[in-house]
C-alpha atoms as a PDB file:
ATOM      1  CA  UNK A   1       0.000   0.000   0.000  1.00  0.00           C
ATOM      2  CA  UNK A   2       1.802   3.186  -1.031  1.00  0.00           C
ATOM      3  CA  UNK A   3      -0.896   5.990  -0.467  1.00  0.00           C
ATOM      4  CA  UNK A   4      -2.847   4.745   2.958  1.00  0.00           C
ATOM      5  CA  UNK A   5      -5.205   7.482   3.007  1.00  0.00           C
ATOM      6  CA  UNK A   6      -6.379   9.677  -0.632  1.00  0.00           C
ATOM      7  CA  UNK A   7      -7.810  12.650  -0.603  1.00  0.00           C
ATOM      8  CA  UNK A   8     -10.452  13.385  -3.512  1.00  0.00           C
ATOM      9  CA  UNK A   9     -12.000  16.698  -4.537  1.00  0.00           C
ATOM     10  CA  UNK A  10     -15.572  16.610  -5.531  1.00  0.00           C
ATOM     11  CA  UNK A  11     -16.004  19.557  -7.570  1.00  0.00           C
ATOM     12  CA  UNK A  12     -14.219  19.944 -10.825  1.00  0.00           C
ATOM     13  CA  UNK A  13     -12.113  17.012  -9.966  1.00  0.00           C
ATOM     14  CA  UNK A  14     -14.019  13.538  -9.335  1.00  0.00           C
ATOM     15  CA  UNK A  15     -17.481  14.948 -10.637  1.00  0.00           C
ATOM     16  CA  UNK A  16     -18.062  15.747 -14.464  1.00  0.00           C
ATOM     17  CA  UNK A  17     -19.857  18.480 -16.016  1.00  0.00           C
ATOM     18  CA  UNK A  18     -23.001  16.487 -15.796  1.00  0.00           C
ATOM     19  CA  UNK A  19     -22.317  15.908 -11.665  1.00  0.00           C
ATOM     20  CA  UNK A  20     -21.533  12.571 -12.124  1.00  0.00           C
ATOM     21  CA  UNK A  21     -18.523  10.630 -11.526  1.00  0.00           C
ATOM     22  CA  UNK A  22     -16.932   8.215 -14.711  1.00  0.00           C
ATOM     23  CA  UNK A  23     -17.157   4.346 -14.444  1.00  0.00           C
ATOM     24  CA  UNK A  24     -13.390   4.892 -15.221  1.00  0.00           C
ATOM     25  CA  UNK A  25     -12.435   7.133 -12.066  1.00  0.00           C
ATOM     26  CA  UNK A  26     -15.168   4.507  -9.955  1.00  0.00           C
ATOM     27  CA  UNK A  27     -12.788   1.714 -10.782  1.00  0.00           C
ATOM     28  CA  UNK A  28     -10.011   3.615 -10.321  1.00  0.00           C
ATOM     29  CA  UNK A  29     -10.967   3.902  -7.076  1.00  0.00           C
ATOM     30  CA  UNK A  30     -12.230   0.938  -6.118  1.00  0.00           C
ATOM     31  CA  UNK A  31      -9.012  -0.571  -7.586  1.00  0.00           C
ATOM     32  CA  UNK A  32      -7.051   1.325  -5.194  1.00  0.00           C
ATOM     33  CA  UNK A  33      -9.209   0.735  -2.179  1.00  0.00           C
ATOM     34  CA  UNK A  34      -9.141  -3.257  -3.025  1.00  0.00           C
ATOM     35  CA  UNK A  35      -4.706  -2.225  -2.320  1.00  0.00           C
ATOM     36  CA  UNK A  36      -5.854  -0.990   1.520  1.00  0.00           C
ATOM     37  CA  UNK A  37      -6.032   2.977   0.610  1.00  0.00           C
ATOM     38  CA  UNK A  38      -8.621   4.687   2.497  1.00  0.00           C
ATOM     39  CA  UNK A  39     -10.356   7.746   0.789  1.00  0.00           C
ATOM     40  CA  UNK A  40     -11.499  11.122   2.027  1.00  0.00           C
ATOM     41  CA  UNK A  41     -14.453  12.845  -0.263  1.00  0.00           C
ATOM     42  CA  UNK A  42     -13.510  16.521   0.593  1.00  0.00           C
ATOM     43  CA  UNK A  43     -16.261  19.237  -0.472  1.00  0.00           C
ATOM     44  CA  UNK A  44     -17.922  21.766   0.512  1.00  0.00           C
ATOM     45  CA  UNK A  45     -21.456  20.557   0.521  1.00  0.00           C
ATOM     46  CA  UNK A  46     -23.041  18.936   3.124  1.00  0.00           C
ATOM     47  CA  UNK A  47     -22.617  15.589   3.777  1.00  0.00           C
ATOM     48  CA  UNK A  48     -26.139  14.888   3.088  1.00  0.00           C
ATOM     49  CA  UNK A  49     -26.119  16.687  -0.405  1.00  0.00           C
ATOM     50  CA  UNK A  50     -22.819  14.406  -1.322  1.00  0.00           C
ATOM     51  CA  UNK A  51     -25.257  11.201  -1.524  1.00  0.00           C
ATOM     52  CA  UNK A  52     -26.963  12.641  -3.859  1.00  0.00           C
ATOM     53  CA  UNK A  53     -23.556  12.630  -6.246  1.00  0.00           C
ATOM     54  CA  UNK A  54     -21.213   9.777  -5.389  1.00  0.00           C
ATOM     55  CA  UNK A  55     -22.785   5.651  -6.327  1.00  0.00           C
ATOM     56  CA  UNK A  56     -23.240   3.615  -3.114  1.00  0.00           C
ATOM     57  CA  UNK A  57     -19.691   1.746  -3.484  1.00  0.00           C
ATOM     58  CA  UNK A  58     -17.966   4.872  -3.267  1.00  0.00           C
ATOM     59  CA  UNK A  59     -20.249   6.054  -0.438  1.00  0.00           C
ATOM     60  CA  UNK A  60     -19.395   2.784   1.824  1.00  0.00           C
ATOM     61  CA  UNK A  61     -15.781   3.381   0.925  1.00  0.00           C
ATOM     62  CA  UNK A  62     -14.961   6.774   2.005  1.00  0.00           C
ATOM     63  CA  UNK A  63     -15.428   9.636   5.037  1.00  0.00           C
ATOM     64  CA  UNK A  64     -16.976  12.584   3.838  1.00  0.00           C
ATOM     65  CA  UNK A  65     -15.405  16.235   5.079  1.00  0.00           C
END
């Protein structure tokens, strides 16, 4: 594991024009987290408003901040 903990921008990084996130970046991802790396969805919305943007696996996988 060579990155324990990743830290992932929401907004005009992980989320597209459209406000959702690529089935390439989700298996990125979940590639990474199958490795032991931990992931941190930073934003500035409200936890409750990032369900609304990020699929279920990604939701289980991550803190919110």
């Amino acid at each position: 594991m060579k990155f324990p903990v990743i830290v992932v921008d929401l907004d005009g990084t992980l989320l597209k024009a459209d406000k959702e996130v690529s089935e390439r970046s989700i298996k990125a991802i979940l590639d990474c987290a199958s490795c032991g790396s931990r992931f941190i969805f930073a934003t500035a919305r409200p936890p409750r408003a990032v369900k609304a943007f990020l699929p279920e696996e990604l939701l289980r996988l991550g803190l919110t901040n």
